[in-house]
PDB file of N, CA and C in Angstrom:
ATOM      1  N   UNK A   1     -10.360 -10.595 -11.406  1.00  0.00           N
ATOM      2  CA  UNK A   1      -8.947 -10.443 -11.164  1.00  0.00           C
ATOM      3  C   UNK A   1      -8.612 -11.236  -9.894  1.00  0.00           C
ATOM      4  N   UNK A   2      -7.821 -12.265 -10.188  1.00  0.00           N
ATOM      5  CA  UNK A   2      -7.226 -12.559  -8.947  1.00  0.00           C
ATOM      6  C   UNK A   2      -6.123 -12.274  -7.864  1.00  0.00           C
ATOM      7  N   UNK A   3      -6.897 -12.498  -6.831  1.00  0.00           N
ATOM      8  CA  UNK A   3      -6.452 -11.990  -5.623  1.00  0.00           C
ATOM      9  C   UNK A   3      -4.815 -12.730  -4.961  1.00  0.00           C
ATOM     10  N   UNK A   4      -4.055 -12.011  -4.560  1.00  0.00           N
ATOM     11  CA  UNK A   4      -2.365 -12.889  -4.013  1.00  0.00           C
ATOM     12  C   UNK A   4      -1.986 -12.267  -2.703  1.00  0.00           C
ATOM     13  N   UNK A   5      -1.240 -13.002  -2.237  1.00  0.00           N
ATOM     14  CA  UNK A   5      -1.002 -12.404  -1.156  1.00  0.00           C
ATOM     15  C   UNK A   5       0.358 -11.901  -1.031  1.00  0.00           C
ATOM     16  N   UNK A   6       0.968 -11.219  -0.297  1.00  0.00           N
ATOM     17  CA  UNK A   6       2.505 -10.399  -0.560  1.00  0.00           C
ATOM     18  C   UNK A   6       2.764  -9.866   0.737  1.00  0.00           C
ATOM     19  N   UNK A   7       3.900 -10.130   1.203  1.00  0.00           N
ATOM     20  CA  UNK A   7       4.210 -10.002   2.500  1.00  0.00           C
ATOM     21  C   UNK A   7       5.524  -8.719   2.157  1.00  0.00           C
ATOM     22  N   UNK A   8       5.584  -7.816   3.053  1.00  0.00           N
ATOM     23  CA  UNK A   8       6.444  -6.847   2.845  1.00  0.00           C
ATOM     24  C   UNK A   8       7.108  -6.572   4.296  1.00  0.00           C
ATOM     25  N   UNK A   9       8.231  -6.082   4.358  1.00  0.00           N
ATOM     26  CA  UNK A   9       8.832  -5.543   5.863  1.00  0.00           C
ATOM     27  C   UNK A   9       9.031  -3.887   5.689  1.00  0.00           C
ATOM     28  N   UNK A  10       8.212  -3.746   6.350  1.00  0.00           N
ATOM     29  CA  UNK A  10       8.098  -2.021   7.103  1.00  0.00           C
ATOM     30  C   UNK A  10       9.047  -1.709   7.789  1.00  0.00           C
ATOM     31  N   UNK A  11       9.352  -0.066   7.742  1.00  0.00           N
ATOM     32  CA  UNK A  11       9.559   1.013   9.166  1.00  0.00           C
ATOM     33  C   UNK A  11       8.441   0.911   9.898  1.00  0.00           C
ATOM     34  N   UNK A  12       8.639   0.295  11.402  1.00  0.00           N
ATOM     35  CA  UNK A  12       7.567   0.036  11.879  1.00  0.00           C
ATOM     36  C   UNK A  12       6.861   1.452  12.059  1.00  0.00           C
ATOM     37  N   UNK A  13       7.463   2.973  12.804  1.00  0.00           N
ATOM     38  CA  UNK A  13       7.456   4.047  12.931  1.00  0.00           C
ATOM     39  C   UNK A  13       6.435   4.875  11.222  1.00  0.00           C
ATOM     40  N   UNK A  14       7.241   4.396   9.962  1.00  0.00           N
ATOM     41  CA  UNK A  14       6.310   4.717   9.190  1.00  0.00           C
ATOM     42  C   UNK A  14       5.227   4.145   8.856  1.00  0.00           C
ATOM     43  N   UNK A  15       5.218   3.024   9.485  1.00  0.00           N
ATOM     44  CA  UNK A  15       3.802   2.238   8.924  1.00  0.00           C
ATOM     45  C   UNK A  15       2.865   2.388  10.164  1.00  0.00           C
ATOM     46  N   UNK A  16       3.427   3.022  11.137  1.00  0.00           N
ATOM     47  CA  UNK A  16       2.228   3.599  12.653  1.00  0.00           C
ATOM     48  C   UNK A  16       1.629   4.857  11.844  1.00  0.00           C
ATOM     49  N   UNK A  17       2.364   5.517  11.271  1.00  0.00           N
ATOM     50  CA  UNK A  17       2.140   7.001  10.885  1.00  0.00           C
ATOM     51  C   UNK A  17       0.835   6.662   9.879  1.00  0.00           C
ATOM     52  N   UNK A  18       1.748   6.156   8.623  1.00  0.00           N
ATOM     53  CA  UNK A  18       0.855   5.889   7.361  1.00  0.00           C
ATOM     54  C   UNK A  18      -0.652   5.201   7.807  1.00  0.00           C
ATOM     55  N   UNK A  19      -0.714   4.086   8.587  1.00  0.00           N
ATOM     56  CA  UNK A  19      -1.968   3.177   8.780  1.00  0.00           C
ATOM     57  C   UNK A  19      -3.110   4.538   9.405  1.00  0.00           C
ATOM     58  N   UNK A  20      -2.719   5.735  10.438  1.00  0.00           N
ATOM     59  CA  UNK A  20      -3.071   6.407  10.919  1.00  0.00           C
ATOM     60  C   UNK A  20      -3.797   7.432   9.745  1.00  0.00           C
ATOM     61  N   UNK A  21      -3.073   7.926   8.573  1.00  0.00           N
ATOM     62  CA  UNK A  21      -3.577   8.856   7.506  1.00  0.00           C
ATOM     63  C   UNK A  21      -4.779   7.925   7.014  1.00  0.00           C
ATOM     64  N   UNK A  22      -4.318   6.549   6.523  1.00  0.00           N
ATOM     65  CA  UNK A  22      -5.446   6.088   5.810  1.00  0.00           C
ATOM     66  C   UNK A  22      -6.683   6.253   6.556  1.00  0.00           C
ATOM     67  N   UNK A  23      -6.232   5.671   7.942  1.00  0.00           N
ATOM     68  CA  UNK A  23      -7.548   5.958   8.670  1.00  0.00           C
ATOM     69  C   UNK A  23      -8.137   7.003   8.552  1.00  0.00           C
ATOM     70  N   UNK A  24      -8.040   8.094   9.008  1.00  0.00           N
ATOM     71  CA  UNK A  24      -8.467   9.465   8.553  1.00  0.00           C
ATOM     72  C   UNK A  24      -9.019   9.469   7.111  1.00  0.00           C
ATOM     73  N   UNK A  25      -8.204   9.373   6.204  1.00  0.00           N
ATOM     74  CA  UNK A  25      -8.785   8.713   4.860  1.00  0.00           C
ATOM     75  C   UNK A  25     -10.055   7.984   4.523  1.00  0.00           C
ATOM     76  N   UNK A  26     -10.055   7.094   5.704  1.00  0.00           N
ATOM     77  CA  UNK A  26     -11.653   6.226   5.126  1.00  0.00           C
ATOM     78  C   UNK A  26     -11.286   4.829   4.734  1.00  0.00           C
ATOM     79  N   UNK A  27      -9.675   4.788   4.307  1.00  0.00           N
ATOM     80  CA  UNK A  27      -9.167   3.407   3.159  1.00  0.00           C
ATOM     81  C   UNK A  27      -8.466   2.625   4.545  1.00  0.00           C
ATOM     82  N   UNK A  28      -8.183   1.323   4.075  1.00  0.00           N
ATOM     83  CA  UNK A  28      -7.895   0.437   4.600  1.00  0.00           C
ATOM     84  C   UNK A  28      -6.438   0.379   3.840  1.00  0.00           C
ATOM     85  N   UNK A  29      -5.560  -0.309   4.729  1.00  0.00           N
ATOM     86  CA  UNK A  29      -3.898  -0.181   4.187  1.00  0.00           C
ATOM     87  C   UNK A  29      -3.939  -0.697   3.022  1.00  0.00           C
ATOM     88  N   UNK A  30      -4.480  -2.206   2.744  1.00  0.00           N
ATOM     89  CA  UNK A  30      -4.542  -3.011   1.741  1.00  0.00           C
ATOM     90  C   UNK A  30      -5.299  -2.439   0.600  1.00  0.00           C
ATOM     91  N   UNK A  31      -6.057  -1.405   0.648  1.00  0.00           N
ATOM     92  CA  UNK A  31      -6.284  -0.269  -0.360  1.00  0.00           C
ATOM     93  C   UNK A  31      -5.423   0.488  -1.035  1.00  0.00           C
ATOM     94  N   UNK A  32      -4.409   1.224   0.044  1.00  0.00           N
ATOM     95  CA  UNK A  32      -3.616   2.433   0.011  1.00  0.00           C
ATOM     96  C   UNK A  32      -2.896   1.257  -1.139  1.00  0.00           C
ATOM     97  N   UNK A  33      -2.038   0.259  -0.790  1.00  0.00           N
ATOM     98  CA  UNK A  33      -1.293  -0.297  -1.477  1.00  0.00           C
ATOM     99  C   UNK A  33      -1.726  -0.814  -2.925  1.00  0.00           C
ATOM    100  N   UNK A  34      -3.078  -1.067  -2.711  1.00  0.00           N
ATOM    101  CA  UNK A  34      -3.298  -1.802  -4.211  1.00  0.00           C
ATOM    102  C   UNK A  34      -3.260  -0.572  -5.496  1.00  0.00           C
ATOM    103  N   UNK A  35      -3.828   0.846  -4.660  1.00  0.00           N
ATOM    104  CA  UNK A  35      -3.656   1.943  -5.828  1.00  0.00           C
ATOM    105  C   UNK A  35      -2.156   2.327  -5.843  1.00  0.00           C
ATOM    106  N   UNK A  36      -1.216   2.177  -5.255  1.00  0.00           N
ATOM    107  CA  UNK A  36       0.139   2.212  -5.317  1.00  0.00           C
ATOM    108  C   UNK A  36       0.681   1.137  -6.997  1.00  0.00           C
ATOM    109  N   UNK A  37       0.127   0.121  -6.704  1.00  0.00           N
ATOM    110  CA  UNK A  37       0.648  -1.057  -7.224  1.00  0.00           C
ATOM    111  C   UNK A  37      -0.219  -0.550  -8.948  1.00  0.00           C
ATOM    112  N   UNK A  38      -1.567  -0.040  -8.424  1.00  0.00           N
ATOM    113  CA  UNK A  38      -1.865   0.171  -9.785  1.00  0.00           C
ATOM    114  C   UNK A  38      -1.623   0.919 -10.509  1.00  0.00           C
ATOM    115  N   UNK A  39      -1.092   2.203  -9.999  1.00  0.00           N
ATOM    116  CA  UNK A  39      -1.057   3.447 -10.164  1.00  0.00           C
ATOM    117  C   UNK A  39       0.565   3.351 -11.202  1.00  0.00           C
ATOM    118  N   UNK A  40       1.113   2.367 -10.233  1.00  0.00           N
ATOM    119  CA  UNK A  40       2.730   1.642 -11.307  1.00  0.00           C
ATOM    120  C   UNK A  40       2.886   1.035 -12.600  1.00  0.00           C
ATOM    121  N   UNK A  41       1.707   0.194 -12.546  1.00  0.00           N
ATOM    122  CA  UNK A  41       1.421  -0.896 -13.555  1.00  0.00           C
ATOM    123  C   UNK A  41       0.627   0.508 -14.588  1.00  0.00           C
ATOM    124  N   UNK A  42      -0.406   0.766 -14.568  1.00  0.00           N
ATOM    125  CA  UNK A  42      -0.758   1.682 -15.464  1.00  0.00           C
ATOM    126  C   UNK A  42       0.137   2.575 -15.984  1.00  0.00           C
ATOM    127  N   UNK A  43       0.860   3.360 -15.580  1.00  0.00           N
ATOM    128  CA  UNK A  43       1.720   4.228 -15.840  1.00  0.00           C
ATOM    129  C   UNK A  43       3.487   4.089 -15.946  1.00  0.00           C
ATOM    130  N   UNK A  44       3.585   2.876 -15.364  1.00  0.00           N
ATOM    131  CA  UNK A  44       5.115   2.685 -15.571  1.00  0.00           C
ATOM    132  C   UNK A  44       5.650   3.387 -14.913  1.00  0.00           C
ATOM    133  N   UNK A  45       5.215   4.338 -13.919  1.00  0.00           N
ATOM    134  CA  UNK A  45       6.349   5.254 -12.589  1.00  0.00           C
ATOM    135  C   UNK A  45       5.525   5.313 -11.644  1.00  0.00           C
ATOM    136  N   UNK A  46       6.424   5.704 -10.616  1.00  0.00           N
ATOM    137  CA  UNK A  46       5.920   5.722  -8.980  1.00  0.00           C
ATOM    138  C   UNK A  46       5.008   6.851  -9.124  1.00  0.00           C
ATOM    139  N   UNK A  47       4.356   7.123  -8.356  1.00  0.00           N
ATOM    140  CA  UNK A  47       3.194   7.971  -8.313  1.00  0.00           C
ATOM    141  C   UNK A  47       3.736   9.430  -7.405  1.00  0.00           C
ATOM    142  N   UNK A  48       4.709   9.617  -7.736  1.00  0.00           N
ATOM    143  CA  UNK A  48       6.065  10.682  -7.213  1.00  0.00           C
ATOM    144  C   UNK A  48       7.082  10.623  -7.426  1.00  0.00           C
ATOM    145  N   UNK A  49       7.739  11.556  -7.702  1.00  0.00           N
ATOM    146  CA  UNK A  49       8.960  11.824  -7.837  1.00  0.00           C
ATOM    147  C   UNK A  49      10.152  12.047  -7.263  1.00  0.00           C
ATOM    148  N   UNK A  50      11.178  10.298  -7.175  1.00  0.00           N
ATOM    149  CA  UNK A  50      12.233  10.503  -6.350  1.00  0.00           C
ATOM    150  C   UNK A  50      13.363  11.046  -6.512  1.00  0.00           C
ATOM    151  N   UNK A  51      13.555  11.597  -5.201  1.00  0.00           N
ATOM    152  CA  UNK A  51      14.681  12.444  -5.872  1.00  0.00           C
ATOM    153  C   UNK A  51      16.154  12.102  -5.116  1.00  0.00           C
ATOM    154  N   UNK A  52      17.331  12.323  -5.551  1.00  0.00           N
ATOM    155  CA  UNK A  52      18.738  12.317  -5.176  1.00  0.00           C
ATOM    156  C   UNK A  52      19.262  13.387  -4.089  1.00  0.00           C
ATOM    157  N   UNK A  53      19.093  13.848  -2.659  1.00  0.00           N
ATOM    158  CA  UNK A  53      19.618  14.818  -2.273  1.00  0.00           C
ATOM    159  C   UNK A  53      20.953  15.308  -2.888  1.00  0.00           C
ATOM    160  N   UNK A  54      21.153  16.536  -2.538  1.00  0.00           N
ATOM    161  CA  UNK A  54      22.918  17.059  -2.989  1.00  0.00           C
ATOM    162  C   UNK A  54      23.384  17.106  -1.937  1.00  0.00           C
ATOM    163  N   UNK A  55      24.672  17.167  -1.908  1.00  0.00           N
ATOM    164  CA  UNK A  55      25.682  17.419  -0.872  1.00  0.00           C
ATOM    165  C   UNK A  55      25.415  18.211   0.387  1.00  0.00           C
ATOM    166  N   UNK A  56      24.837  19.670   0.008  1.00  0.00           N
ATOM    167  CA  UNK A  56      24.204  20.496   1.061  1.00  0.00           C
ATOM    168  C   UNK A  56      23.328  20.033   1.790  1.00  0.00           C
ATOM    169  N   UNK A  57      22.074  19.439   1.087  1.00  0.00           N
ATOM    170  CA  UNK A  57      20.660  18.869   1.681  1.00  0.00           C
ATOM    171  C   UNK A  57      21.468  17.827   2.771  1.00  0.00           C
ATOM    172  N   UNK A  58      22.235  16.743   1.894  1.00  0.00           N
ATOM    173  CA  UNK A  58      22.910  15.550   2.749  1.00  0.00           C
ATOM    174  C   UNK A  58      23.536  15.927   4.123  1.00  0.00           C
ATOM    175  N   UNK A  59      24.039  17.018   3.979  1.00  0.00           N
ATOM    176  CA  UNK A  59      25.098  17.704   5.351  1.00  0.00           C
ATOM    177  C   UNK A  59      24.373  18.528   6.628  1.00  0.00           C
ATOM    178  N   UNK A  60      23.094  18.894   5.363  1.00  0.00           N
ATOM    179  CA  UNK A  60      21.813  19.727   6.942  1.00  0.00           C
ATOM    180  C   UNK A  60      21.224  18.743   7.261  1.00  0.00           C
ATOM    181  N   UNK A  61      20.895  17.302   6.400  1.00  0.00           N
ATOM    182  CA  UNK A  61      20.271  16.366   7.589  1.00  0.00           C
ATOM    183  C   UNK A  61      21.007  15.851   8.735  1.00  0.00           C
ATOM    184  N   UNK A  62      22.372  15.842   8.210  1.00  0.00           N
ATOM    185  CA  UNK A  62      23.230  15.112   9.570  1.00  0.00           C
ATOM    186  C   UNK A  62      23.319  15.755  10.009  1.00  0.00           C
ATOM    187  N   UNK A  63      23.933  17.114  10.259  1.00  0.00           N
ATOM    188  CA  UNK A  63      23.793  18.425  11.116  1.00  0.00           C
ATOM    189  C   UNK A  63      22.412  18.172  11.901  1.00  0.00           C
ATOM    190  N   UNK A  64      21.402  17.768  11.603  1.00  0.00           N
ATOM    191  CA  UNK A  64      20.097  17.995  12.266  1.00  0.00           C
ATOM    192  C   UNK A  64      19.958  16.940  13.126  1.00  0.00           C
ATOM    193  N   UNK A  65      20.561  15.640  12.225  1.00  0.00           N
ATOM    194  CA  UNK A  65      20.308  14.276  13.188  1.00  0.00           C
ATOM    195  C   UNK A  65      21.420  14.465  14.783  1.00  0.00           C
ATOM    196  N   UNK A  66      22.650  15.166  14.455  1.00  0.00           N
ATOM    197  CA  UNK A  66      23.466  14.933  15.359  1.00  0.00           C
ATOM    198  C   UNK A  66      23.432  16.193  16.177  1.00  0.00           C
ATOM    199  N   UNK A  67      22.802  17.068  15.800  1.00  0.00           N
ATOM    200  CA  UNK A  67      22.679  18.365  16.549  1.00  0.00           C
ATOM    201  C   UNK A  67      20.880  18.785  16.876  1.00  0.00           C
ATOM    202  N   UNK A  68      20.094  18.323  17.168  1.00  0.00           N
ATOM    203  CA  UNK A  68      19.026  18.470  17.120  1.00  0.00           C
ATOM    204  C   UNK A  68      18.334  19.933  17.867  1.00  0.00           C
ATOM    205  N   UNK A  69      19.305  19.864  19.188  1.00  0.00           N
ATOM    206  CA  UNK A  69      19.169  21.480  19.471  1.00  0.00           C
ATOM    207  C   UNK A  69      19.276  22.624  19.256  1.00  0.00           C
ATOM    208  N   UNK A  70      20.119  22.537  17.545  1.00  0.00           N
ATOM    209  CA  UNK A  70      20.088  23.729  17.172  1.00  0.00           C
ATOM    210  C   UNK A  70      19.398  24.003  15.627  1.00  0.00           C
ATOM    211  N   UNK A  71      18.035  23.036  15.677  1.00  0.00           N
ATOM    212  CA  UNK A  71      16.692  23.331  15.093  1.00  0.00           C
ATOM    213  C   UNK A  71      15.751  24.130  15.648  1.00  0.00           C
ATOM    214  N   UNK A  72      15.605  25.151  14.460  1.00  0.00           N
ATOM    215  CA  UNK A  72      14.571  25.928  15.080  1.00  0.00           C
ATOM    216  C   UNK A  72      13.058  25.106  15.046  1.00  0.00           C
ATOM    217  N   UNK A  73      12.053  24.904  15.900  1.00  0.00           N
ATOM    218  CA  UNK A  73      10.976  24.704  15.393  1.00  0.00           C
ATOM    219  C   UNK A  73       9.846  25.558  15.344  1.00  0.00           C
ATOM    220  N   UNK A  74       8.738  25.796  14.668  1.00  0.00           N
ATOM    221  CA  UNK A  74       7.676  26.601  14.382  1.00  0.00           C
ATOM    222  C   UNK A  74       6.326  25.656  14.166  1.00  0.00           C
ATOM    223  N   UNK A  75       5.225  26.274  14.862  1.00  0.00           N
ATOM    224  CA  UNK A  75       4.375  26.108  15.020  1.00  0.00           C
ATOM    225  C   UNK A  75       3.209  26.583  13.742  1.00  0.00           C
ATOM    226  N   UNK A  76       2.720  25.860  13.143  1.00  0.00           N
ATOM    227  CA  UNK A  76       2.209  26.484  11.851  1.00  0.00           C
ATOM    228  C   UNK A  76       1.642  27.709  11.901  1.00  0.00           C
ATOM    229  N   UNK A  77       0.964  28.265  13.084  1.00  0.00           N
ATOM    230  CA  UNK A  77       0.472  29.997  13.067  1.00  0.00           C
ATOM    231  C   UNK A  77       2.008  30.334  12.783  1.00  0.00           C
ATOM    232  N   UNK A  78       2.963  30.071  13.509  1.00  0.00           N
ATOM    233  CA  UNK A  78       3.666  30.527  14.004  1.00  0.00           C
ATOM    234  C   UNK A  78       5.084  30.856  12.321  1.00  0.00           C
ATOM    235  N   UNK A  79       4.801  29.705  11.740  1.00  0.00           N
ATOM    236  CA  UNK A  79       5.577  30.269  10.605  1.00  0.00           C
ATOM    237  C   UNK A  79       4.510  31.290   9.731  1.00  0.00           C
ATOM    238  N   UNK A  80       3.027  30.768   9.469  1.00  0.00           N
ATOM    239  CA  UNK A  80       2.087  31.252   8.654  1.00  0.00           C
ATOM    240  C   UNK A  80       2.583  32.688   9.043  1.00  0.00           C
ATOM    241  N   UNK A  81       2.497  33.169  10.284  1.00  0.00           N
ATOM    242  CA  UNK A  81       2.715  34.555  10.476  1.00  0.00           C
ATOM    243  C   UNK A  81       4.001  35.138   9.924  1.00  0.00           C
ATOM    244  N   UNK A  82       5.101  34.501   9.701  1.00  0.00           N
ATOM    245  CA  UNK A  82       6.345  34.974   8.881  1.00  0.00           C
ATOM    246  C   UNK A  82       5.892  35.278   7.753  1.00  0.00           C
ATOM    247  N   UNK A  83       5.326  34.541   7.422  1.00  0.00           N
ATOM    248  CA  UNK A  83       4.756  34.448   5.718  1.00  0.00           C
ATOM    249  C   UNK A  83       4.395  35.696   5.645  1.00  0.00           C
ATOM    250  N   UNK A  84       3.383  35.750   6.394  1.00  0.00           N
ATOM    251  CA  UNK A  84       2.800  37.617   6.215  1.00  0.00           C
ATOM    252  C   UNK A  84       3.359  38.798   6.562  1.00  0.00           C
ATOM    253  N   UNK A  85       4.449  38.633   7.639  1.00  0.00           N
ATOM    254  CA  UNK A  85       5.464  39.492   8.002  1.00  0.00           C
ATOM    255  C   UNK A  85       6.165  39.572   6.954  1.00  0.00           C
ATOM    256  N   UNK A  86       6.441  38.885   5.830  1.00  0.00           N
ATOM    257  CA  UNK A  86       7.460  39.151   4.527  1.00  0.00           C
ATOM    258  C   UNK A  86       6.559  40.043   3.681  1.00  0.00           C
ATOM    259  N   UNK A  87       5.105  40.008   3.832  1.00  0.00           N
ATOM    260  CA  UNK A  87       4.143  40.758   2.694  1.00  0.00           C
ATOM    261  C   UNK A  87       4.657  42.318   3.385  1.00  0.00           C
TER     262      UNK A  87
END
């Protein structure tokens, strides 16, 4: 199979993140992507499912982007323990 080359433009911010998982991973970016690419070609869909926010979803992200201080945040014990406080 021959090999091509393909130049793409990133979120630089997501492609710091992503290069970081693969690492952890073991794979090299140019990996991550080629099972992307194959994963399309074999199957004819993205390897997930995109979706359309609604109106609500659309209105709590801007609420969040423009109000950021009035996000709660939680610490994973820290929700895990809600979880069990509901049992």
């Amino acid at each position: 199979m021959a090999k091509v080359q393909a130049n793409f433009r990133l979120d630089g911010e997501a492609k710091k993140k992503a290069y970081a998982v693969f690492k952890q991973m073991g794979i090299k970016p140019t990996d991550a992507v080629n099972m992307f690419i194959h994963h399309v070609a074999m199957y004819g869909e993205l390897p997930f499912k995109p979706s359309v926010p609604n109106a609500e979803t659309i209105a709590a992200l801007e609420e969040a982007e423009q109000h950021p201080e009035r996000m709660t945040r939680y610490t994973f014990e820290e929700w895990e323990k809600s979880l069990d406080d509901l049992q």
